[in-house]
C-alpha atoms as a PDB file:
ATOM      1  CA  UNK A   1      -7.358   0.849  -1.249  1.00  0.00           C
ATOM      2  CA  UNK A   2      -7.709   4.480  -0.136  1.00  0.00           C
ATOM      3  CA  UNK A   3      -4.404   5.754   2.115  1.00  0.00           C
ATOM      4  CA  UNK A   4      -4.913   7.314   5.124  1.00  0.00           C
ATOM      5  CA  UNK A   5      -2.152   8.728   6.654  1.00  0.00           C
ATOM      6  CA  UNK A   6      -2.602   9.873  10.421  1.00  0.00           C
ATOM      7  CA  UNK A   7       1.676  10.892  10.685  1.00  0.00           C
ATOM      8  CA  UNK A   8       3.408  14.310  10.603  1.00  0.00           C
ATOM      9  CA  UNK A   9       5.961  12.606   8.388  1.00  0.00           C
ATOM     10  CA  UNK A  10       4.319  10.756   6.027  1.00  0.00           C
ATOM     11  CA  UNK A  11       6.089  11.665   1.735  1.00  0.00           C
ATOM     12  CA  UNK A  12       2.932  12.707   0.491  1.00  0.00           C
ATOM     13  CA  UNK A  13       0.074  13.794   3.011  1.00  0.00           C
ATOM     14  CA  UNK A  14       1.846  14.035   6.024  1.00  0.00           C
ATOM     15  CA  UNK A  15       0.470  16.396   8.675  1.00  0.00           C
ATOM     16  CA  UNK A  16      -2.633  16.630   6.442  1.00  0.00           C
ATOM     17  CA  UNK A  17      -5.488  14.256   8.678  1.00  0.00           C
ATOM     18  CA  UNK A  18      -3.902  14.204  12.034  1.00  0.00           C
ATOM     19  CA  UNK A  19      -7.089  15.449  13.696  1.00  0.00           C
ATOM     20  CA  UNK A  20      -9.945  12.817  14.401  1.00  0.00           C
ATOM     21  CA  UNK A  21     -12.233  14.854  12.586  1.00  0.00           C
ATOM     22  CA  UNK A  22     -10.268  15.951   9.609  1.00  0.00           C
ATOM     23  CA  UNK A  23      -9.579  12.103   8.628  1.00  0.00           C
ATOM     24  CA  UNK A  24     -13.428  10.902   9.276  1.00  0.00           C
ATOM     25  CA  UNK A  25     -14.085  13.891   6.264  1.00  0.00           C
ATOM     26  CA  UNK A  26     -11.108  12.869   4.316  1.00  0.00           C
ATOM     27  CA  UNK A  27     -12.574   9.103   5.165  1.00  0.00           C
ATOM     28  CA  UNK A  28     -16.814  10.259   3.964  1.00  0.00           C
ATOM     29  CA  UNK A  29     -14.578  11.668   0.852  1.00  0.00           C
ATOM     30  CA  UNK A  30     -12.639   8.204  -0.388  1.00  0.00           C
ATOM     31  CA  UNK A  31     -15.902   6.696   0.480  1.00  0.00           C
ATOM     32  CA  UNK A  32     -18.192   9.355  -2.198  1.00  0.00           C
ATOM     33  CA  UNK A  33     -14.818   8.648  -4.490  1.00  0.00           C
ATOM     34  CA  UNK A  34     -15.522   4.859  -4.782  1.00  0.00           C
ATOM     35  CA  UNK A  35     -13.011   3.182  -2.193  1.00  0.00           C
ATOM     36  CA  UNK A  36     -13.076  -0.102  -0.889  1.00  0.00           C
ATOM     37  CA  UNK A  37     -10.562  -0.178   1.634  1.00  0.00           C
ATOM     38  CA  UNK A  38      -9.555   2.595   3.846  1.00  0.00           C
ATOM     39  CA  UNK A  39      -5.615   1.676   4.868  1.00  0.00           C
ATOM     40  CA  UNK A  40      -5.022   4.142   8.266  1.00  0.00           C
ATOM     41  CA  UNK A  41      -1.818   4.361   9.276  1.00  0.00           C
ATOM     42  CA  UNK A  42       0.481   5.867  12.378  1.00  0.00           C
ATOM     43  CA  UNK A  43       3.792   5.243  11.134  1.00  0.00           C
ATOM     44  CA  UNK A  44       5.378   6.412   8.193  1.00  0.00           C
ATOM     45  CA  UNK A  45       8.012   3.808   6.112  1.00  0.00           C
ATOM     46  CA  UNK A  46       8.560   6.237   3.555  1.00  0.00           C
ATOM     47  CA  UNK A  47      12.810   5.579   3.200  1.00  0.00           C
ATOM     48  CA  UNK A  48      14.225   7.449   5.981  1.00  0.00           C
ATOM     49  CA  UNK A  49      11.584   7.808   8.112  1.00  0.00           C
ATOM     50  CA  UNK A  50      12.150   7.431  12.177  1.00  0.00           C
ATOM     51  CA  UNK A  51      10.252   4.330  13.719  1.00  0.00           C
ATOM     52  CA  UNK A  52       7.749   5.075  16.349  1.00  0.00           C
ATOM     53  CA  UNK A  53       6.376   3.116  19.363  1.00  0.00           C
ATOM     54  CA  UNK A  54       3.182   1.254  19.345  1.00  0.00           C
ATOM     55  CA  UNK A  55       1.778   3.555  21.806  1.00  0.00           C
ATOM     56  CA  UNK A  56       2.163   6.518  19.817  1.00  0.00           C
ATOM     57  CA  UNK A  57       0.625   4.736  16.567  1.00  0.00           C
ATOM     58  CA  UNK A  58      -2.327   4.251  18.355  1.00  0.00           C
ATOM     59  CA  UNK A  59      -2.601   7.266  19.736  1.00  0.00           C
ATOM     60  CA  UNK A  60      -2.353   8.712  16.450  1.00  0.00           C
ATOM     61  CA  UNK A  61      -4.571   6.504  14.624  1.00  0.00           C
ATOM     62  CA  UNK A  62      -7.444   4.943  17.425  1.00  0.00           C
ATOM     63  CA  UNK A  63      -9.505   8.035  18.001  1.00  0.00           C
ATOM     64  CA  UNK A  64      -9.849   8.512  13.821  1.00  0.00           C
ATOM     65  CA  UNK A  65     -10.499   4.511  13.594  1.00  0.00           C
ATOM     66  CA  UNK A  66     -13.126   4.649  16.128  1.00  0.00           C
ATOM     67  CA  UNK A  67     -15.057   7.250  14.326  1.00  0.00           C
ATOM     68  CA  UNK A  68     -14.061   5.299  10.292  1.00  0.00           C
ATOM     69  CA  UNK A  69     -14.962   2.163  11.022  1.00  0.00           C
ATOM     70  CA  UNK A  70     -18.587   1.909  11.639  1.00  0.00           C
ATOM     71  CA  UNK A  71     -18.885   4.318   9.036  1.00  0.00           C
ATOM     72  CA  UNK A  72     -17.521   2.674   6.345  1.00  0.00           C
ATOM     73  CA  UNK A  73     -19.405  -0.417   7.796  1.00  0.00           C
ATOM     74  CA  UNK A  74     -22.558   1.103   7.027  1.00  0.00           C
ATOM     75  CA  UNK A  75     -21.152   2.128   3.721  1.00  0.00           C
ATOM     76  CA  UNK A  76     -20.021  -1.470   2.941  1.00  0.00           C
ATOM     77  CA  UNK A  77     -16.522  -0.299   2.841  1.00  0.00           C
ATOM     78  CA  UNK A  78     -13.671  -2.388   4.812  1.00  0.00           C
ATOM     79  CA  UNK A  79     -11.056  -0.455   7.001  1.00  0.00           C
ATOM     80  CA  UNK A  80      -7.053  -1.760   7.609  1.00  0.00           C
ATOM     81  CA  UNK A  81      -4.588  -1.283   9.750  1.00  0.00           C
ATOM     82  CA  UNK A  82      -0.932  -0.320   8.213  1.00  0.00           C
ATOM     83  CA  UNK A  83       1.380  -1.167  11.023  1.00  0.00           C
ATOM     84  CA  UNK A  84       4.249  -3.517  11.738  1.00  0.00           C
ATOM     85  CA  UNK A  85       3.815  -3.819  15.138  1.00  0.00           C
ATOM     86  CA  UNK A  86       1.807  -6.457  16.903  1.00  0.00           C
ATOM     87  CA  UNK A  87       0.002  -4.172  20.145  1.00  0.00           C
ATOM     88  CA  UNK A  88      -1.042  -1.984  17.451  1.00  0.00           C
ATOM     89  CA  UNK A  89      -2.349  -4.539  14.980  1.00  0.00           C
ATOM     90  CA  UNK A  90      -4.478  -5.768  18.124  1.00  0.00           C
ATOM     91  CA  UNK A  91      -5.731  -2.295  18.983  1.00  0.00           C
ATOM     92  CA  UNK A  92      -7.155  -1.242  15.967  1.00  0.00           C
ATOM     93  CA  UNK A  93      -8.571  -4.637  15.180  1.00  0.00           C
ATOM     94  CA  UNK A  94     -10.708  -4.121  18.194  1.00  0.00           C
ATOM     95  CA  UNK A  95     -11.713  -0.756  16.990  1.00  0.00           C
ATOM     96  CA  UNK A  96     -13.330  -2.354  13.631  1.00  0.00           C
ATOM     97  CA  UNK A  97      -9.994  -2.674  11.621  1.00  0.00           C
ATOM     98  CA  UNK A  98     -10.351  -5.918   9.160  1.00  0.00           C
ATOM     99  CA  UNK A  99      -7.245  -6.453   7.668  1.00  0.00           C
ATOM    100  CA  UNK A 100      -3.574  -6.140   8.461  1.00  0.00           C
ATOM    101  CA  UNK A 101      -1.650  -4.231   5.823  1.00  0.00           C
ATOM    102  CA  UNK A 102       1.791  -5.762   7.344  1.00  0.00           C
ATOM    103  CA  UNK A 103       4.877  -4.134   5.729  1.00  0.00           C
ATOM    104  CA  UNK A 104       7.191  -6.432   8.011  1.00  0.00           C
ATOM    105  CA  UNK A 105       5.653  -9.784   7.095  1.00  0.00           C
ATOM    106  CA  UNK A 106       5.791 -10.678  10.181  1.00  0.00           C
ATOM    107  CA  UNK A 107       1.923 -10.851  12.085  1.00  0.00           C
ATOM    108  CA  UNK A 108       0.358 -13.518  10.525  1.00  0.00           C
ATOM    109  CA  UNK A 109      -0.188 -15.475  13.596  1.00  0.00           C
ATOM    110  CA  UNK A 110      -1.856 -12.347  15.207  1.00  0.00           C
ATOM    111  CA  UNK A 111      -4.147 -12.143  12.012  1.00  0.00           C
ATOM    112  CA  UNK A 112      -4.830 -15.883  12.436  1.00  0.00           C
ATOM    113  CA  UNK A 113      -5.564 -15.573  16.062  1.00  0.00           C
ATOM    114  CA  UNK A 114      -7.773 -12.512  15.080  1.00  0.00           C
ATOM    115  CA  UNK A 115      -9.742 -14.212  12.580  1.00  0.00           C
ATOM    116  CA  UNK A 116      -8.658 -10.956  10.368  1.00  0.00           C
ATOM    117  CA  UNK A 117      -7.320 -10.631   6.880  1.00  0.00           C
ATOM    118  CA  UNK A 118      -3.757 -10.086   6.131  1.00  0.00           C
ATOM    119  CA  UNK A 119      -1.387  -8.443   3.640  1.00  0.00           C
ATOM    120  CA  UNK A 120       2.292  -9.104   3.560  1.00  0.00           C
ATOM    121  CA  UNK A 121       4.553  -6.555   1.865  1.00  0.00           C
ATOM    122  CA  UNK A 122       8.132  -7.599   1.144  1.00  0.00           C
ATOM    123  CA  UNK A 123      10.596  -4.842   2.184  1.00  0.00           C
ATOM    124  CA  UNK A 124      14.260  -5.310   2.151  1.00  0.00           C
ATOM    125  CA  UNK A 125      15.185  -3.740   5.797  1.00  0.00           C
ATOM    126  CA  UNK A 126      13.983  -1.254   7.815  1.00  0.00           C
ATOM    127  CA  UNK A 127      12.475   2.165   6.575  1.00  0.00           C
ATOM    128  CA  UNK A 128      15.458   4.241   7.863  1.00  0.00           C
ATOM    129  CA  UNK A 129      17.496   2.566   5.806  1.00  0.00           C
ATOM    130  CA  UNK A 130      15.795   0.467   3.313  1.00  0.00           C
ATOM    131  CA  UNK A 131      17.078   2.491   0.349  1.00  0.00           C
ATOM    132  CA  UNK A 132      20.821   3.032   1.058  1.00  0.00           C
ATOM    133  CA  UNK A 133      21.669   0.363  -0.396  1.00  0.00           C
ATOM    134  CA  UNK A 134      18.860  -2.503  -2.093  1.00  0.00           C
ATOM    135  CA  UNK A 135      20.600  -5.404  -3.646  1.00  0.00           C
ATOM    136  CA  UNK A 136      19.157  -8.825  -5.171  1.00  0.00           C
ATOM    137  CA  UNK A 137      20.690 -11.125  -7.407  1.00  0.00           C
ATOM    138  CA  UNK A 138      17.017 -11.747  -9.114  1.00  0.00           C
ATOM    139  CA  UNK A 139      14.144  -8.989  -7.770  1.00  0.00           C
ATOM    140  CA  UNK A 140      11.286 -10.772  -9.406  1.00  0.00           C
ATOM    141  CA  UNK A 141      12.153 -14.666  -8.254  1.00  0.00           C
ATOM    142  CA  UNK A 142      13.804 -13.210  -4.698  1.00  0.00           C
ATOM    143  CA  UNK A 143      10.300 -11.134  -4.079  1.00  0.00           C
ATOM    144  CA  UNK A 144       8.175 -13.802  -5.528  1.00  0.00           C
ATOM    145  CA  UNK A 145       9.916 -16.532  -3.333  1.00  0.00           C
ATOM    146  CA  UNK A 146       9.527 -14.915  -0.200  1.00  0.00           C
ATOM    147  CA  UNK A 147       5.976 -13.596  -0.343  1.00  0.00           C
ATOM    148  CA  UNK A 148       5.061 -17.063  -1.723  1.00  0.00           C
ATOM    149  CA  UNK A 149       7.035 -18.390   1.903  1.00  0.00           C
ATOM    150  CA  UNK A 150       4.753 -15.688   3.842  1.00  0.00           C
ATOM    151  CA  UNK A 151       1.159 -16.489   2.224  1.00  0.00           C
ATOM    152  CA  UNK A 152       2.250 -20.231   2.911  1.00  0.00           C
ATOM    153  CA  UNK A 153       2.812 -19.190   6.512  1.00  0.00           C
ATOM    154  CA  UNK A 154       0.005 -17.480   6.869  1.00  0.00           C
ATOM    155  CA  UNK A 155      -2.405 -19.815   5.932  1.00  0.00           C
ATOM    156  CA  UNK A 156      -1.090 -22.561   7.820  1.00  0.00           C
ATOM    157  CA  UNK A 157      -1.563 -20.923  11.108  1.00  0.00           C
ATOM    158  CA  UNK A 158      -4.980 -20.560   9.562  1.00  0.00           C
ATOM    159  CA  UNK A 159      -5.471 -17.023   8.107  1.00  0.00           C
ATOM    160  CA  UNK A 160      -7.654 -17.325   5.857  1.00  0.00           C
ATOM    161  CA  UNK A 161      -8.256 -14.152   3.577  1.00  0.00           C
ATOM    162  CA  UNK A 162      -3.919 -13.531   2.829  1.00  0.00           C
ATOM    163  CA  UNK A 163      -2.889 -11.223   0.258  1.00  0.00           C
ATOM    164  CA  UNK A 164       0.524 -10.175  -1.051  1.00  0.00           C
ATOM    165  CA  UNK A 165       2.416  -6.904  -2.158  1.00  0.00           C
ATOM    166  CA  UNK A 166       5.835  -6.917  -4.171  1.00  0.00           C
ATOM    167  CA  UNK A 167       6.619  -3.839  -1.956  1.00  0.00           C
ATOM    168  CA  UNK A 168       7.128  -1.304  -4.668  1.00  0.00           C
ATOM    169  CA  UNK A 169      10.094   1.341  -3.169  1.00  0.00           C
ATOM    170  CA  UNK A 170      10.634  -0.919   0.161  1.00  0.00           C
ATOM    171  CA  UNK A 171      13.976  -1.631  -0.401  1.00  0.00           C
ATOM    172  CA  UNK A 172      14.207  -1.377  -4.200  1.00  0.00           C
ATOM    173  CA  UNK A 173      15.790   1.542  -7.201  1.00  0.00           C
ATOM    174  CA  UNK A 174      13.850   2.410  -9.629  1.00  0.00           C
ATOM    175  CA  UNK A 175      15.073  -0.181 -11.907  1.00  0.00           C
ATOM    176  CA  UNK A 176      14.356  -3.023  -9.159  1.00  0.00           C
ATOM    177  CA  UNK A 177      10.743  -1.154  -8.781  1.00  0.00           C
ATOM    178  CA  UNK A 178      10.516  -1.441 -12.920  1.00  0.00           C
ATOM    179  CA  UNK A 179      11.202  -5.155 -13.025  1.00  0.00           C
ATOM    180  CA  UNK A 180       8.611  -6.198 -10.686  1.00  0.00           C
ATOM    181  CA  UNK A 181       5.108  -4.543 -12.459  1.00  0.00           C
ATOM    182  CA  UNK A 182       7.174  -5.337 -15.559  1.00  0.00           C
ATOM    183  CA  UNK A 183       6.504  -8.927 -14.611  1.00  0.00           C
ATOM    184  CA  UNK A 184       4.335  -8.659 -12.245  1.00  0.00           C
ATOM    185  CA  UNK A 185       1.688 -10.917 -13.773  1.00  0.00           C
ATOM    186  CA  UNK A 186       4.379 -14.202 -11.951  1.00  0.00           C
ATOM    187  CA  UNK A 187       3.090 -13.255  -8.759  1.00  0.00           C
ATOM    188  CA  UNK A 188      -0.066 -13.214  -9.654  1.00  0.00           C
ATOM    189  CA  UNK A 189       0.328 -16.127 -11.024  1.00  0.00           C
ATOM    190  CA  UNK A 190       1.054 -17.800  -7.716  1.00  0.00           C
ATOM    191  CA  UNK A 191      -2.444 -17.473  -7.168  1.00  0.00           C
ATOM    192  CA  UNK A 192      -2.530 -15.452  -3.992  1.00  0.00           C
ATOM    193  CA  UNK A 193      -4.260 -11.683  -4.636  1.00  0.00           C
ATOM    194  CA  UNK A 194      -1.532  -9.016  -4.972  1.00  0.00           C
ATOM    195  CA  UNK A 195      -1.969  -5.415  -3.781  1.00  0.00           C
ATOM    196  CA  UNK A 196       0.184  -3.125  -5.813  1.00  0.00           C
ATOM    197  CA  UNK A 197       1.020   0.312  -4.235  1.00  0.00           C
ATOM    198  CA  UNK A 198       2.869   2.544  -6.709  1.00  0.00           C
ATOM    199  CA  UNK A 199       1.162   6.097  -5.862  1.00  0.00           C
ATOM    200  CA  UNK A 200       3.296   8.869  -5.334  1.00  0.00           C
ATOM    201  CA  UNK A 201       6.277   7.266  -5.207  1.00  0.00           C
ATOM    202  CA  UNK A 202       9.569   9.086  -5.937  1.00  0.00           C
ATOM    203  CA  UNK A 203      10.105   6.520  -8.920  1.00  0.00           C
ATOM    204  CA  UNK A 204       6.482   7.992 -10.502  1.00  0.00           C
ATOM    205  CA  UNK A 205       8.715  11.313 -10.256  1.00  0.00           C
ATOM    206  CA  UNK A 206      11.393  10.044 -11.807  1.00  0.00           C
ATOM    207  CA  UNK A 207      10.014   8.801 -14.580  1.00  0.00           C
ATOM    208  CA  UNK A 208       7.521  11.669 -15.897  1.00  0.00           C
ATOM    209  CA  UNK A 209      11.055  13.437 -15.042  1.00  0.00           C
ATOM    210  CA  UNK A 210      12.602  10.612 -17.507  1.00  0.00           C
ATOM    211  CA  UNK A 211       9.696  10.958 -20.327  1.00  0.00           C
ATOM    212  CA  UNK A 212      10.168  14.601 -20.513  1.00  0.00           C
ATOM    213  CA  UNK A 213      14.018  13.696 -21.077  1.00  0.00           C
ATOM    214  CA  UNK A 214      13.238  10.837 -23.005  1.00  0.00           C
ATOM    215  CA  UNK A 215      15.294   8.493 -20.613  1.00  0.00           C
ATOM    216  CA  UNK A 216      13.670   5.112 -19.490  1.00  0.00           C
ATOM    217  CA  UNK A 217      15.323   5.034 -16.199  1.00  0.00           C
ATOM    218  CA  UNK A 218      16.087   8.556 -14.968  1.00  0.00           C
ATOM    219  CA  UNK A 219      18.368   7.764 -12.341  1.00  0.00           C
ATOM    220  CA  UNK A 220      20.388  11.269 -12.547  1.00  0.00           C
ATOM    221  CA  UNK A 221      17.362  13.397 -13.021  1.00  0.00           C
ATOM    222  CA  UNK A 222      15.471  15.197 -10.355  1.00  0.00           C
ATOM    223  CA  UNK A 223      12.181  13.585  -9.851  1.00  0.00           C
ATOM    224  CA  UNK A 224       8.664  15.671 -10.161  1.00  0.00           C
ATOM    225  CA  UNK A 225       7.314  16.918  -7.136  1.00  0.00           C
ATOM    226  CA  UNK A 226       4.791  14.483  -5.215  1.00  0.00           C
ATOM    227  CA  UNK A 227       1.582  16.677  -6.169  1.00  0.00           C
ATOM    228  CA  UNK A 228       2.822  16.505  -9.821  1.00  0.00           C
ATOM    229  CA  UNK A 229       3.372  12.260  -9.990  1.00  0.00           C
ATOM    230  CA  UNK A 230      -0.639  11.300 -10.668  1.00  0.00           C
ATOM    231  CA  UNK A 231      -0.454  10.358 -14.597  1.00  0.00           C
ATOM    232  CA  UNK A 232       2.978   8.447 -13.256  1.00  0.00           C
ATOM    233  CA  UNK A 233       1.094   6.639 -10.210  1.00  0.00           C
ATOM    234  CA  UNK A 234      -1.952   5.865 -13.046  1.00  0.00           C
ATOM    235  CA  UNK A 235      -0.132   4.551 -15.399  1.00  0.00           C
ATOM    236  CA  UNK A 236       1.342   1.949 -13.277  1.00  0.00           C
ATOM    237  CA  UNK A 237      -1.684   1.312 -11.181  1.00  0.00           C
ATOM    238  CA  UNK A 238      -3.497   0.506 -14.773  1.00  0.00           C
ATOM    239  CA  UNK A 239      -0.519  -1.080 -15.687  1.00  0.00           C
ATOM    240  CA  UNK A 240      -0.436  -3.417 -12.266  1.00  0.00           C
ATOM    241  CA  UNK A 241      -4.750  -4.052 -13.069  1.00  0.00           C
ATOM    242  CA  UNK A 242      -4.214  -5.408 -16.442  1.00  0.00           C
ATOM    243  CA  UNK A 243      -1.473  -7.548 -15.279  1.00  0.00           C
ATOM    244  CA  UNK A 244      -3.720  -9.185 -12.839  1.00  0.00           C
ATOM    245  CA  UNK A 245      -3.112  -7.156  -9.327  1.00  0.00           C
ATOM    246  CA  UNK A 246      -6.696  -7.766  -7.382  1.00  0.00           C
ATOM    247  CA  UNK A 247      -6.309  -4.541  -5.740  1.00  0.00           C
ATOM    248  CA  UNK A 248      -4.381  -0.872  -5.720  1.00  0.00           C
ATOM    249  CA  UNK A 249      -3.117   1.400  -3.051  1.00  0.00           C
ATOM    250  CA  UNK A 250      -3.389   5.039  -4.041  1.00  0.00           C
ATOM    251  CA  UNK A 251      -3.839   8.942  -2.603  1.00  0.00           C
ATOM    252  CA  UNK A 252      -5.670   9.763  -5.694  1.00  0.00           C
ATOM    253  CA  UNK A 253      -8.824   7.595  -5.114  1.00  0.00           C
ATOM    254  CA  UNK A 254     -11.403   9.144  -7.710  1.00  0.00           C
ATOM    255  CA  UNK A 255      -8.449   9.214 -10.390  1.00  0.00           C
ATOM    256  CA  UNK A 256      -7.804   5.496  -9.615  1.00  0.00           C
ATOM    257  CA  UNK A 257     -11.367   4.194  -9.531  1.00  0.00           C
ATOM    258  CA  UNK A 258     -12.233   5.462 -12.812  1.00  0.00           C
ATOM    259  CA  UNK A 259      -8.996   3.838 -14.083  1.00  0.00           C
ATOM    260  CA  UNK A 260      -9.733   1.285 -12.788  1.00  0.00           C
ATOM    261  CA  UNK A 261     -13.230   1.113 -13.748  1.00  0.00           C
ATOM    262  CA  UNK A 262     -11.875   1.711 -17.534  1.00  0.00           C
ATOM    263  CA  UNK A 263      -9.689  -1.589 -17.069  1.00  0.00           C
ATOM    264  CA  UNK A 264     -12.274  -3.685 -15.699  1.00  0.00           C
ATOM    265  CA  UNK A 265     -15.738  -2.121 -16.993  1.00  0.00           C
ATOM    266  CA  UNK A 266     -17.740  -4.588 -18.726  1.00  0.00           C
ATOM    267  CA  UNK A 267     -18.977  -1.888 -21.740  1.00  0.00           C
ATOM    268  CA  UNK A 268     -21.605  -2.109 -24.752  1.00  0.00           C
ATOM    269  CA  UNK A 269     -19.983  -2.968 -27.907  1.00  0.00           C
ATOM    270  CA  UNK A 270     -20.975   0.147 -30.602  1.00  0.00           C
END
């Protein structure tokens, strides 16, 4: 899954695709790189980040979508909508959108009534605040539990294509973050595909920061820049494949389809 960003505000390519034009090339691009899912996005949940209305996500992100979608119809490649709010969901599903990348867990019954795929992400609060504080007695089984409660959900009111992400950096330190792709293969065990989105993240920066200090958990050092975290974000996104995720979110799409294809390549034996 390919991000695509249409915010000022976003950690890592914020302000970079705003234009209509600029994110159908940086769409033709993902699609040369290997994608299959373009995620398009008006609202940034990085921690901090300010909320925005519905009718400002779509104005960022319709105009682009319009343009994407048939595109990477014709290209066989499926387009979703990263939003947490319902008009918006609806709006971009009529411009070609497939899937609902849903970091509130909370629009299954529009997905349903769509006839649309759906992906819940477990956060623990809201982005502007999501990361003062992230508590859990038990990260794995209090994750597990509740995106196991959402796919349940989901396909009672009849969704029937639901997938789940562990919501790496939604609510969770480093060491939280750590625990869940260190046993991440539990919620895929649960049988429902998981979507793993690690790329970027400030924890990727704090752990090259860690290796070069030889620290497992760096939590006092200064993380690596975002443009400086892609061995970090494909590590973990190979690390996430070979512990059964069915799919990765990731800036760095050529990097992480040739992982990929290394994990999964069926190769002649010498």
């Amino acid at each position: 899954m390919g991000v695509l960003n249409l915010t000022p505000d976003s950690f890592s390519d914020g302000g970079l695709h705003m234009e209509a034009e600029v994110a159908l090339a940086r769409a033709r691009e993902m699609i040369r790189d290997g994608v299959d899912v373009i995620d398009i996005g008006g609202e940034s949940t990085r921690p901090g980040a300010t909320p925005v209305t519905p009718e400002l996500e779509c104005e960022r992100i319709l105009p682009a979508l319009e343009l994407v979608a048939p595109m990477a119809r014709l290209a066989g490649v499926r387009v979703s909508v990263d939003t947490r709010h319902e008009l918006t969901a609806r709006a971009a599903v009529a411009a070609g959108a497939e899937l609902i990348n849903d970091v509130s867990s909370s629009l299954w019954r529009v997905a349903a009534e769509l006839e649309v795929g759906w992906i819940a992400v477990h956060a623990q609060g809201e982005p502007a605040t999501m990361q003062d504080a992230p508590r859990y007695d038990d990260v794995v089984d209090e994750v597990r539990s509740e995106l196991a409660h959402a796919a349940s959900a989901a396909r009672a009111a009849g969704v029937s294509e639901v997938w789940v992400d562990p919501g790496i950096g939604f609510g969770k330190t480093t060491s939280h973050n750590l625990d869940l792709l260190a046993q991440l293969d539990r919620l895929v065990a649960d049988g429902t595909p998981v979507l793993v989105g690690t790329s970027r993240k400030r924890f990727t920066g704090e752990l090259l920061a860690g290796s070069d200090a030889g620290r497992r958990v760096p939590t006092t050092l200064t993380p690596l820049a975002v443009d400086e975290r892609l061995d970090a974000s494909l590590a973990t996104a190979t690390w996430a494949m070979a512990l059964g995720a069915a799919g990765v979110r990731a800036h760095d799409v050529a990097a992480t389809v040739a992982a990929a294809t290394v994990v999964g390549g069926d190769f002649p034996t010498p």
